[in-house]
PDB file of N, CA and C in Angstrom:
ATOM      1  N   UNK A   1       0.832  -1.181   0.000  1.00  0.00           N
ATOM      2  CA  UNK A   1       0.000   0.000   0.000  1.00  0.00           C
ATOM      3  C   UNK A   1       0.881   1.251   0.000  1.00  0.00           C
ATOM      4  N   UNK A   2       0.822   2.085  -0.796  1.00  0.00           N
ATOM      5  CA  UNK A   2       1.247   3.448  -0.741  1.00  0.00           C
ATOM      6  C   UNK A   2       0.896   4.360   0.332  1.00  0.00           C
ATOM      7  N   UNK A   3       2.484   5.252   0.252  1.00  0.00           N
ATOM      8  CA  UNK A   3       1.628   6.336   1.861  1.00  0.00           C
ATOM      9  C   UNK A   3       1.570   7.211   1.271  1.00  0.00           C
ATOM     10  N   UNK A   4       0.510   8.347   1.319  1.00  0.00           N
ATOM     11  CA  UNK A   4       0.407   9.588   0.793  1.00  0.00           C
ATOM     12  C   UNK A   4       0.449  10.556   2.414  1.00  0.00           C
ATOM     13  N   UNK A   5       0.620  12.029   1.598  1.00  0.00           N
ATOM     14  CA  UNK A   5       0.679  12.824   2.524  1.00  0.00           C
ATOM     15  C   UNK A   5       0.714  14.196   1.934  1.00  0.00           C
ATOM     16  N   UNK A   6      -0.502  14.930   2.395  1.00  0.00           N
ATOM     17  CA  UNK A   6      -0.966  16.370   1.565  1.00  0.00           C
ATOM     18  C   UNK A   6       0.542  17.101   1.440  1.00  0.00           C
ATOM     19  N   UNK A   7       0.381  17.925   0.427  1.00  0.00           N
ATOM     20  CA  UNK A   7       1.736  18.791  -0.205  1.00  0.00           C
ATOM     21  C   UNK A   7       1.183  20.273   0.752  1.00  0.00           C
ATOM     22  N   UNK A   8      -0.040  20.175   0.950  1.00  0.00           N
ATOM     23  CA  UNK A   8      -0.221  21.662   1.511  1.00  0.00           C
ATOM     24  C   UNK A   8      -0.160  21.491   2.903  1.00  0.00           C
ATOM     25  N   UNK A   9       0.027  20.415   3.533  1.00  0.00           N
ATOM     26  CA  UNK A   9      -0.512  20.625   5.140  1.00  0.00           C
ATOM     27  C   UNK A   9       0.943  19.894   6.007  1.00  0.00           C
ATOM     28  N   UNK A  10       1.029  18.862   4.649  1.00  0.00           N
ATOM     29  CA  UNK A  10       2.280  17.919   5.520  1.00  0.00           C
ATOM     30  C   UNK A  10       1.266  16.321   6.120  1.00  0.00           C
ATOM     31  N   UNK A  11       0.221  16.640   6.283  1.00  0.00           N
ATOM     32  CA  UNK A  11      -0.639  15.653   7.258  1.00  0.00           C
ATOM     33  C   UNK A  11      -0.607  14.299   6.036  1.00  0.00           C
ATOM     34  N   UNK A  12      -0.622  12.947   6.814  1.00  0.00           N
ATOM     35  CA  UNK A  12      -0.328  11.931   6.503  1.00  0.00           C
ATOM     36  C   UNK A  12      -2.187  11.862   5.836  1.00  0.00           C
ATOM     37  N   UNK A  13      -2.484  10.844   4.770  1.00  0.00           N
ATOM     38  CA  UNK A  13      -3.620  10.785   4.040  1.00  0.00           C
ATOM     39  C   UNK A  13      -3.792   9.095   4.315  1.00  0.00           C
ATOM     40  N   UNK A  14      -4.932   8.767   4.572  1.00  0.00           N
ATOM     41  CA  UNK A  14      -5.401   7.904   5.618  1.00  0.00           C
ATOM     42  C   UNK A  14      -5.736   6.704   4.127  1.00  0.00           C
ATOM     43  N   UNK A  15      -6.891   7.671   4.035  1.00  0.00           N
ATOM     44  CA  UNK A  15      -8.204   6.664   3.498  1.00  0.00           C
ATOM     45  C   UNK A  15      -8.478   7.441   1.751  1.00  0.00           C
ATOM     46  N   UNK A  16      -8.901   8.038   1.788  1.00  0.00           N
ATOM     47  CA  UNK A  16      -9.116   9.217   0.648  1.00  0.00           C
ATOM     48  C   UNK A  16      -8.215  10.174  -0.060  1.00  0.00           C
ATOM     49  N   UNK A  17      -7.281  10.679  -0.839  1.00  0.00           N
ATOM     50  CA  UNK A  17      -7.078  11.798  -0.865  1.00  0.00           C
ATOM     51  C   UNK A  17      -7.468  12.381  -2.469  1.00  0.00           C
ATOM     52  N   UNK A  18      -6.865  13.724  -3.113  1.00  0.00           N
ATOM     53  CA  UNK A  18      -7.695  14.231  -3.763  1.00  0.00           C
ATOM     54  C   UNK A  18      -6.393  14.642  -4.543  1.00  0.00           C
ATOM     55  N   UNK A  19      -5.947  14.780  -6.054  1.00  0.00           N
ATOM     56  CA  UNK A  19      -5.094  14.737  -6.801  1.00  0.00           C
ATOM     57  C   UNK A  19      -5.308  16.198  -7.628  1.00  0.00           C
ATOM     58  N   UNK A  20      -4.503  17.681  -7.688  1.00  0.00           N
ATOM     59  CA  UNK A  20      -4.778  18.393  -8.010  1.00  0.00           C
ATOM     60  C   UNK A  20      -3.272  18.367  -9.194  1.00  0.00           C
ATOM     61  N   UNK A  21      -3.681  18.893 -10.802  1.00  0.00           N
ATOM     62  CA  UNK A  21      -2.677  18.582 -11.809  1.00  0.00           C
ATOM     63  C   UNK A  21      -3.137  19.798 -12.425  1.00  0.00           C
ATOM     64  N   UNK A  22      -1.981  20.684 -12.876  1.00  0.00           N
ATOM     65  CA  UNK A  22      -1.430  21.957 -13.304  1.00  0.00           C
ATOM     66  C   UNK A  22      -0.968  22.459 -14.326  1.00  0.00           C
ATOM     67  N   UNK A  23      -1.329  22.748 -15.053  1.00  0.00           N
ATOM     68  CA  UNK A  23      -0.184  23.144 -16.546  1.00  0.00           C
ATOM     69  C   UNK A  23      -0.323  24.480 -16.571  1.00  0.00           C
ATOM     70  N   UNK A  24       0.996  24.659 -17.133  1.00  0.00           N
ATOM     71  CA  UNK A  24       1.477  26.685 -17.201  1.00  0.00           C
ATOM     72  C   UNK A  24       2.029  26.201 -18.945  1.00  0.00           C
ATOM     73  N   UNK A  25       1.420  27.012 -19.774  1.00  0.00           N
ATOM     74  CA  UNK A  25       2.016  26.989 -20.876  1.00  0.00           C
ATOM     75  C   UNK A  25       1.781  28.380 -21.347  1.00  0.00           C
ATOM     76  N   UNK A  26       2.873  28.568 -22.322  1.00  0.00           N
ATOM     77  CA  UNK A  26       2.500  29.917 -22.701  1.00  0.00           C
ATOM     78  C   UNK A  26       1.174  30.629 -23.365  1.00  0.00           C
ATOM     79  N   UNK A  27       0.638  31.399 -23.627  1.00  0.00           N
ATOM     80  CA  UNK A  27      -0.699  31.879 -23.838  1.00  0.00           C
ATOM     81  C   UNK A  27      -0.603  32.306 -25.499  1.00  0.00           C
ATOM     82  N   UNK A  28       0.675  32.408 -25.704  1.00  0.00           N
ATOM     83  CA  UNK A  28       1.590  32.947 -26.799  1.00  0.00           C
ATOM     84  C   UNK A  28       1.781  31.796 -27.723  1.00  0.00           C
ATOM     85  N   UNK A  29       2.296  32.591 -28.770  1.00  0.00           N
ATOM     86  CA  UNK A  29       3.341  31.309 -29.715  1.00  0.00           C
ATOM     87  C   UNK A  29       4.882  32.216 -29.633  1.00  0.00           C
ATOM     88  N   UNK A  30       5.825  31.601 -28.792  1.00  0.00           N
ATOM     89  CA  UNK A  30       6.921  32.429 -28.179  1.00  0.00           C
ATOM     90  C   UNK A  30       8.048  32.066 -29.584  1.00  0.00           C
ATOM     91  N   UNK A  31       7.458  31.334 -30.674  1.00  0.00           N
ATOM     92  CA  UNK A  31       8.564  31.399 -32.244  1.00  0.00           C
ATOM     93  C   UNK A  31       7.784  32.035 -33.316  1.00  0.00           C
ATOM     94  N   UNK A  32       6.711  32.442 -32.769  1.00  0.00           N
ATOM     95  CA  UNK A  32       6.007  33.696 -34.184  1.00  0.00           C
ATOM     96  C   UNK A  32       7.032  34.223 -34.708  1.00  0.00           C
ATOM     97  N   UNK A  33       6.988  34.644 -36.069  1.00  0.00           N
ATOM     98  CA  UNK A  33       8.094  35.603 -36.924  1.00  0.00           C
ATOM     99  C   UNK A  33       6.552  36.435 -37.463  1.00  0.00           C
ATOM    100  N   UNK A  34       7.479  37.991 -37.235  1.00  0.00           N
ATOM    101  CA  UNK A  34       6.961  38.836 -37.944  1.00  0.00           C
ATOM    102  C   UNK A  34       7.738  39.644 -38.472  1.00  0.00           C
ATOM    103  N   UNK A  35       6.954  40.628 -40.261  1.00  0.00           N
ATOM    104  CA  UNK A  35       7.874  41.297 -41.153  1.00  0.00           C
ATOM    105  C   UNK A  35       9.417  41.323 -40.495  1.00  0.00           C
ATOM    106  N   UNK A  36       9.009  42.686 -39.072  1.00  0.00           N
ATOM    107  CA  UNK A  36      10.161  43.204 -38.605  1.00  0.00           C
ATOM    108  C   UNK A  36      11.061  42.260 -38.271  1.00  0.00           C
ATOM    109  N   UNK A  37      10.963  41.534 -38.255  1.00  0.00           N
ATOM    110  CA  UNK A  37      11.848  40.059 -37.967  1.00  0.00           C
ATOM    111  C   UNK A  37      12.984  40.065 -38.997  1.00  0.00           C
ATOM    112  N   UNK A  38      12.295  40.253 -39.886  1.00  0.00           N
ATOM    113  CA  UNK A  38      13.254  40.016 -41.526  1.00  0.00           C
ATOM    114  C   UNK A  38      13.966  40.821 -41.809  1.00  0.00           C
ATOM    115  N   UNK A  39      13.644  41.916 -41.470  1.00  0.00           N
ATOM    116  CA  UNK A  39      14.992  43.662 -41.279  1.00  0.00           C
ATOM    117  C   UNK A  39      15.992  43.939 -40.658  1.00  0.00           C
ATOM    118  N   UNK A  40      16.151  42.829 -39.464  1.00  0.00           N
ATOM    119  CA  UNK A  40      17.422  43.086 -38.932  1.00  0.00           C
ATOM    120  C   UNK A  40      18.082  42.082 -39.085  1.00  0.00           C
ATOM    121  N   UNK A  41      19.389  42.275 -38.608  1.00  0.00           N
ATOM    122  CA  UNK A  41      20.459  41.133 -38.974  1.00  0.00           C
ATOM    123  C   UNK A  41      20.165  40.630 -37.766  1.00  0.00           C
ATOM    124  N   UNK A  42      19.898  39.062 -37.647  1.00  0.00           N
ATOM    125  CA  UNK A  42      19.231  38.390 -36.532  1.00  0.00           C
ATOM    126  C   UNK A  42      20.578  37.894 -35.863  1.00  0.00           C
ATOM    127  N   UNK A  43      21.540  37.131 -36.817  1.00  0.00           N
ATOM    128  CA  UNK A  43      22.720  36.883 -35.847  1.00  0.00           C
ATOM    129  C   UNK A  43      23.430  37.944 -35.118  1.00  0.00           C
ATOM    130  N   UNK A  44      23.394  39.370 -35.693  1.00  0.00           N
ATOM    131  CA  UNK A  44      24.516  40.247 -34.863  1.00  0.00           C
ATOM    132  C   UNK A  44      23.186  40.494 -33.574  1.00  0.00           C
ATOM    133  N   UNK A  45      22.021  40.591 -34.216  1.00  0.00           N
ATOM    134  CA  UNK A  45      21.015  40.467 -32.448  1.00  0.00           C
ATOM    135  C   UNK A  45      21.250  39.466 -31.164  1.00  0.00           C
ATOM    136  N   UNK A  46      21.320  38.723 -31.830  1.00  0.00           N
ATOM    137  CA  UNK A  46      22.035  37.927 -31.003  1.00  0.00           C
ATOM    138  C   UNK A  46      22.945  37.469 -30.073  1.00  0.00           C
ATOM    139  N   UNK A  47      24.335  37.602 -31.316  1.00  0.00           N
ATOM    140  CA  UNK A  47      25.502  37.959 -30.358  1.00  0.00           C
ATOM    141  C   UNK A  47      25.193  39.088 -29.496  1.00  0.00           C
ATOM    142  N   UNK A  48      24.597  40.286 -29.603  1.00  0.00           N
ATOM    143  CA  UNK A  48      24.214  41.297 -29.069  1.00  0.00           C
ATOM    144  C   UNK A  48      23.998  40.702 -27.944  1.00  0.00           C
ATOM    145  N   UNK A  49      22.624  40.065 -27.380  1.00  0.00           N
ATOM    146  CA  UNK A  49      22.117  39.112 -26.280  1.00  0.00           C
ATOM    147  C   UNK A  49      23.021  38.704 -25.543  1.00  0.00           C
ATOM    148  N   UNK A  50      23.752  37.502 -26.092  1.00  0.00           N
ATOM    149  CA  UNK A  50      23.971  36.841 -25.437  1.00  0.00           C
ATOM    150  C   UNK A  50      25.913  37.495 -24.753  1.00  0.00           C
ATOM    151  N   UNK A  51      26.209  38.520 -25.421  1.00  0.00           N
ATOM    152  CA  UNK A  51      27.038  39.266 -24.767  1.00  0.00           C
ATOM    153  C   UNK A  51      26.284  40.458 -23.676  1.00  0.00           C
ATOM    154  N   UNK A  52      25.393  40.609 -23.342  1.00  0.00           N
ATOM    155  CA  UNK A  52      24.712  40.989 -22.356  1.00  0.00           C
ATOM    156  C   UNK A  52      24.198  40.488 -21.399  1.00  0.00           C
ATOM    157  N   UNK A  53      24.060  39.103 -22.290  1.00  0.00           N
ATOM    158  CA  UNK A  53      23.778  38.365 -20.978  1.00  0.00           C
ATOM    159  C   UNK A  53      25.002  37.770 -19.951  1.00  0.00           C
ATOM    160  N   UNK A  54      25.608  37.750 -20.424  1.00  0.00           N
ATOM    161  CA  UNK A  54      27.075  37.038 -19.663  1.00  0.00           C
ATOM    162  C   UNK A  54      27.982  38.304 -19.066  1.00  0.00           C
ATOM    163  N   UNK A  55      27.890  39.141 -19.596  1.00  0.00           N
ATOM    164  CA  UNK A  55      28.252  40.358 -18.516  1.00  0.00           C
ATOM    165  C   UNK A  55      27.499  40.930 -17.786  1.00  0.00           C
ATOM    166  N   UNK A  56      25.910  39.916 -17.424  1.00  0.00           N
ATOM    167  CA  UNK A  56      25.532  40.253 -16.051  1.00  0.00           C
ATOM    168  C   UNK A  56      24.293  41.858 -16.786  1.00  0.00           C
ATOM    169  N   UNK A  57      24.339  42.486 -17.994  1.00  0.00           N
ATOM    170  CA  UNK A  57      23.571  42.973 -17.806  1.00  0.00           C
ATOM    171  C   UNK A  57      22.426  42.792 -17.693  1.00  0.00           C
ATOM    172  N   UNK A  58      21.831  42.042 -18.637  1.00  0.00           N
ATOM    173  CA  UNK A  58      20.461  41.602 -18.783  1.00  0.00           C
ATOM    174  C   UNK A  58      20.788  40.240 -18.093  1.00  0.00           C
ATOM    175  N   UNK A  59      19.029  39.699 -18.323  1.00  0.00           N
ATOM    176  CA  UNK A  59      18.737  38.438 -17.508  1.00  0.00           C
ATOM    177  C   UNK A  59      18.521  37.444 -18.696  1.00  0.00           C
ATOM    178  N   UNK A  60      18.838  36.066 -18.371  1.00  0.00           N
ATOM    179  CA  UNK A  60      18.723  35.222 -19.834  1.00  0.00           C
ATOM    180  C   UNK A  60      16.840  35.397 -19.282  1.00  0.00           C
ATOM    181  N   UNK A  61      16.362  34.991 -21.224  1.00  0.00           N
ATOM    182  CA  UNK A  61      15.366  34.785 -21.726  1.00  0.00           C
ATOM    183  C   UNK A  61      14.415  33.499 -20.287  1.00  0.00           C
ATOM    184  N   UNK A  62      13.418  33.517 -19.971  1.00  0.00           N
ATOM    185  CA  UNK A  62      12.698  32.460 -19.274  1.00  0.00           C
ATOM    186  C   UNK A  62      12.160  31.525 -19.716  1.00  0.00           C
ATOM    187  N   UNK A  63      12.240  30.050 -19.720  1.00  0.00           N
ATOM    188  CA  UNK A  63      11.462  29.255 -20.593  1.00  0.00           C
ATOM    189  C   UNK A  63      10.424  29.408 -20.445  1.00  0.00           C
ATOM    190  N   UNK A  64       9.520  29.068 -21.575  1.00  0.00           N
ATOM    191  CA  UNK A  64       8.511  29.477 -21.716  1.00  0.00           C
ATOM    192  C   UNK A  64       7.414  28.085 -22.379  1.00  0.00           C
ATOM    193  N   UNK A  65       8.197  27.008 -22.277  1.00  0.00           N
ATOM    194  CA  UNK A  65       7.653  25.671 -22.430  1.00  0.00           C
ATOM    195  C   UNK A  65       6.716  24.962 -21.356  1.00  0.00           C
ATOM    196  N   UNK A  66       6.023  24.463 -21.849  1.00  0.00           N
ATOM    197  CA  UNK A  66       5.189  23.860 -20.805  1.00  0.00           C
ATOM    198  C   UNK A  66       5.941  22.860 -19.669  1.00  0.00           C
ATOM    199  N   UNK A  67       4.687  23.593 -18.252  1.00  0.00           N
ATOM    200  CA  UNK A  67       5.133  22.470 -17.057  1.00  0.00           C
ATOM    201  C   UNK A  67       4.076  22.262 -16.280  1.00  0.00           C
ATOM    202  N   UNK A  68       4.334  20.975 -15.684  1.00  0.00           N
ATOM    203  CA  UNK A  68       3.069  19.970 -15.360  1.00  0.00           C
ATOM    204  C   UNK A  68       3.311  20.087 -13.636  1.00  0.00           C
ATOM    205  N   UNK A  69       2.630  20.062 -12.807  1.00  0.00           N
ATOM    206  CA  UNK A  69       2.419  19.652 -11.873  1.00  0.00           C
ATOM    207  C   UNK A  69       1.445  19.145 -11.065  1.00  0.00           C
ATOM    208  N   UNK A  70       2.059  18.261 -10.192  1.00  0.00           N
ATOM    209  CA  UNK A  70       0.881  16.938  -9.286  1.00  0.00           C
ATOM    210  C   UNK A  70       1.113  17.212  -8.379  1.00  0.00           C
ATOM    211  N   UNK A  71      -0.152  17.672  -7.334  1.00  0.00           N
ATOM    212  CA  UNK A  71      -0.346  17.360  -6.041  1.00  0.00           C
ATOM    213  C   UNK A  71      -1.291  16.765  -5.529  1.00  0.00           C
ATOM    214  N   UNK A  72      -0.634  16.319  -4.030  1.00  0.00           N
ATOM    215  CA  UNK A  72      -1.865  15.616  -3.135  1.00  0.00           C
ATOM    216  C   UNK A  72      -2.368  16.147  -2.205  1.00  0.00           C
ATOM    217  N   UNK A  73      -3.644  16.128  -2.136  1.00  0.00           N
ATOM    218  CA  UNK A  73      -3.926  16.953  -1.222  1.00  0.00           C
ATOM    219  C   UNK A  73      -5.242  15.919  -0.174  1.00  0.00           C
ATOM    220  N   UNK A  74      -5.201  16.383   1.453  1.00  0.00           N
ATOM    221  CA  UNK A  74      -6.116  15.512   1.859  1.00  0.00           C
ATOM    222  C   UNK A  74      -7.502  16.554   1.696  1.00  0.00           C
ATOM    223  N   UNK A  75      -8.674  15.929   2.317  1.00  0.00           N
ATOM    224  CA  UNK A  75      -9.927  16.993   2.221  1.00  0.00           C
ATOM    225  C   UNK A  75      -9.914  18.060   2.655  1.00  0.00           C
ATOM    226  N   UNK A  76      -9.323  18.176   3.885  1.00  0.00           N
ATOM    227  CA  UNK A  76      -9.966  19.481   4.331  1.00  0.00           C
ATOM    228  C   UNK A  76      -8.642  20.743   3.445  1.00  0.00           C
ATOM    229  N   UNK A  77      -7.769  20.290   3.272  1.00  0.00           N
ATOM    230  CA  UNK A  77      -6.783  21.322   1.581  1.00  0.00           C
ATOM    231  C   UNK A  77      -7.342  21.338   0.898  1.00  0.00           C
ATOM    232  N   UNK A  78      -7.979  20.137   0.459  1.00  0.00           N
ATOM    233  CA  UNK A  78      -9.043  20.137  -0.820  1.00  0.00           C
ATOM    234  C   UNK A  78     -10.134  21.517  -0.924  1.00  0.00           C
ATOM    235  N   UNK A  79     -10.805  21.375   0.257  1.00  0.00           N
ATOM    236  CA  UNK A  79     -11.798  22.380   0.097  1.00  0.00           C
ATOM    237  C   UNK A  79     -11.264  23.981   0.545  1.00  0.00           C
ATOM    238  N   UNK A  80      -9.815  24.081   0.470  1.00  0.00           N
ATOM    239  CA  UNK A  80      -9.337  25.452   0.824  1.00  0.00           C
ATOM    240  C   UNK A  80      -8.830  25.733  -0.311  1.00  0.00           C
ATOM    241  N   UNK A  81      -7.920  24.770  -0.746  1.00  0.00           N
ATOM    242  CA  UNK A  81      -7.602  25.015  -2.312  1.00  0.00           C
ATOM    243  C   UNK A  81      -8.803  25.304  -3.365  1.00  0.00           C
ATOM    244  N   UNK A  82     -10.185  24.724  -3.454  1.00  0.00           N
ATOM    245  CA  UNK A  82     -11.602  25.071  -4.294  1.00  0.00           C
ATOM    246  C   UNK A  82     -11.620  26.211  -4.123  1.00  0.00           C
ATOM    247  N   UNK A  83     -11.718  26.714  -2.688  1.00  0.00           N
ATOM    248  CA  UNK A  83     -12.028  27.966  -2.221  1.00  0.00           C
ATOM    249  C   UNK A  83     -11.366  29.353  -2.944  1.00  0.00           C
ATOM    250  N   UNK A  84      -9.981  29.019  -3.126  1.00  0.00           N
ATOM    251  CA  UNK A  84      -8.898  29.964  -3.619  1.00  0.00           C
ATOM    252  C   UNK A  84      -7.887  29.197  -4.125  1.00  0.00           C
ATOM    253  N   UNK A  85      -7.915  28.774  -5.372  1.00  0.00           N
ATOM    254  CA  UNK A  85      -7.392  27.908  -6.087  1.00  0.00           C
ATOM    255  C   UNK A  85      -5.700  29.026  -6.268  1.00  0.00           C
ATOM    256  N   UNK A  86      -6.298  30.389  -6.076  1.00  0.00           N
ATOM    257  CA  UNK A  86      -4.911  30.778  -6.704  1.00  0.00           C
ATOM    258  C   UNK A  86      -4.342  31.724  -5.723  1.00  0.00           C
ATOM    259  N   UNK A  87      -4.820  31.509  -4.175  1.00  0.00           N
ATOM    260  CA  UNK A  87      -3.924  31.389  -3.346  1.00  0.00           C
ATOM    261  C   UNK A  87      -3.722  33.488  -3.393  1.00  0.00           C
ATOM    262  N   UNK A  88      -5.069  33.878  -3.787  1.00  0.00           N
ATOM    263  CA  UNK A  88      -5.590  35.390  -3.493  1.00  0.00           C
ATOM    264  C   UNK A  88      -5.275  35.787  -1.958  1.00  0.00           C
ATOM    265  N   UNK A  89      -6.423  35.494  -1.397  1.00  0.00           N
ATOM    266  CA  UNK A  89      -6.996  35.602   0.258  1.00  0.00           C
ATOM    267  C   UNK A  89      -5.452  35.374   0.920  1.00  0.00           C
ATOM    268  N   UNK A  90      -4.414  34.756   0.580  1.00  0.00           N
ATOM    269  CA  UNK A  90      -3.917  34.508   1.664  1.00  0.00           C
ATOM    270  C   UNK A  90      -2.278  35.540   1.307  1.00  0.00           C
ATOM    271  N   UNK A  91      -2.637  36.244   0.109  1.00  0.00           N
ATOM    272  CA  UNK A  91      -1.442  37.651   0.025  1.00  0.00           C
ATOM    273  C   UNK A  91      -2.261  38.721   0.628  1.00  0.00           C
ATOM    274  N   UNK A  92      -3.370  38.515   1.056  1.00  0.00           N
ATOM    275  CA  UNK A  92      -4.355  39.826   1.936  1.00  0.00           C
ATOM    276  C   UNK A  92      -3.856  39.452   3.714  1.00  0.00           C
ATOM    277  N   UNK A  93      -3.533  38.556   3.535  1.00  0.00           N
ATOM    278  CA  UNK A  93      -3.107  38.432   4.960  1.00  0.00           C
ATOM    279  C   UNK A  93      -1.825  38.639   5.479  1.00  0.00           C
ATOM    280  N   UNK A  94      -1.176  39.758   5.796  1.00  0.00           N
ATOM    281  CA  UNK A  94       0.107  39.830   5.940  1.00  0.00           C
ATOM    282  C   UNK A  94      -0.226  40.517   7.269  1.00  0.00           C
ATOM    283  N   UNK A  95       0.366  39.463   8.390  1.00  0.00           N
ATOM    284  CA  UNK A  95       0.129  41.017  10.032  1.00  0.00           C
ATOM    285  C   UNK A  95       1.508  41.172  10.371  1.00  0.00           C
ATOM    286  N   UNK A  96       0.921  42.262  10.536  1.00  0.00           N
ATOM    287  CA  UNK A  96       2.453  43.346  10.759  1.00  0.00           C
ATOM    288  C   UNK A  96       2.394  43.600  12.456  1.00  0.00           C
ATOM    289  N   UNK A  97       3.758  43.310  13.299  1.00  0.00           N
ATOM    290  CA  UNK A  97       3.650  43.479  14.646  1.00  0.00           C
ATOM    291  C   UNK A  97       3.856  44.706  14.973  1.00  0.00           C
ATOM    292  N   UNK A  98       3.098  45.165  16.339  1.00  0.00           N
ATOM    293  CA  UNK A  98       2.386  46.865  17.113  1.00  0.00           C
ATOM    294  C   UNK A  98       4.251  47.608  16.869  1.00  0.00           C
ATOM    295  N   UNK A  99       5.095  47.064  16.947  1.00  0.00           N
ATOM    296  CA  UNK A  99       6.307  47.879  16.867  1.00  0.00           C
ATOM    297  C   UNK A  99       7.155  48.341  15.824  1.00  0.00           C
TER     298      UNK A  99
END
């Protein structure tokens, strides 16, 4: 028998638990070519880049490929995660101490 144990709580999952699966893909097509594409010299853009990137000025490019994720969750995560799937309510909660 397998042991499970919620990703949000830590608590060990008995009898039941509840499988929440994720994909982030881009919204985009991040290899579109357009006209302006065709007007510049794309390799000296480049080298351009990637000599900026290695002296720290700029930041490399972010992938932008799809990624999957699985969690477990027991019930009572279950019905907090439904509640606020994207985890709103709980950047409203920040307490700040009297000093």
């Amino acid at each position: 028998m397998r042991h499970y144990s919620c990703d949000l709580c830590g608590d060990s999952i008995h009898d039941e638990h509840f499988v929440v699966k994720v994909e982030v893909f881009a919204g985009f097509d991040p290899d579109e070519l357009h006209e302006a594409d065709f007007d510049s010299d794309q390799l000296e853009l480049v080298t351009e880049e990637v000599a900026l990137i290695e002296s720290g000025q700029v930041e490399a490019p972010r992938e932008t490929g799809s990624q999957r994720m699985r969690f477990d969750l027991c019930e009572g995560c279950r019905v907090r995660f439904l509640d606020d799937p994207l985890g709103r309510d709980a950047l409203g909660r920040v307490n700040y101490s009297e000093n």
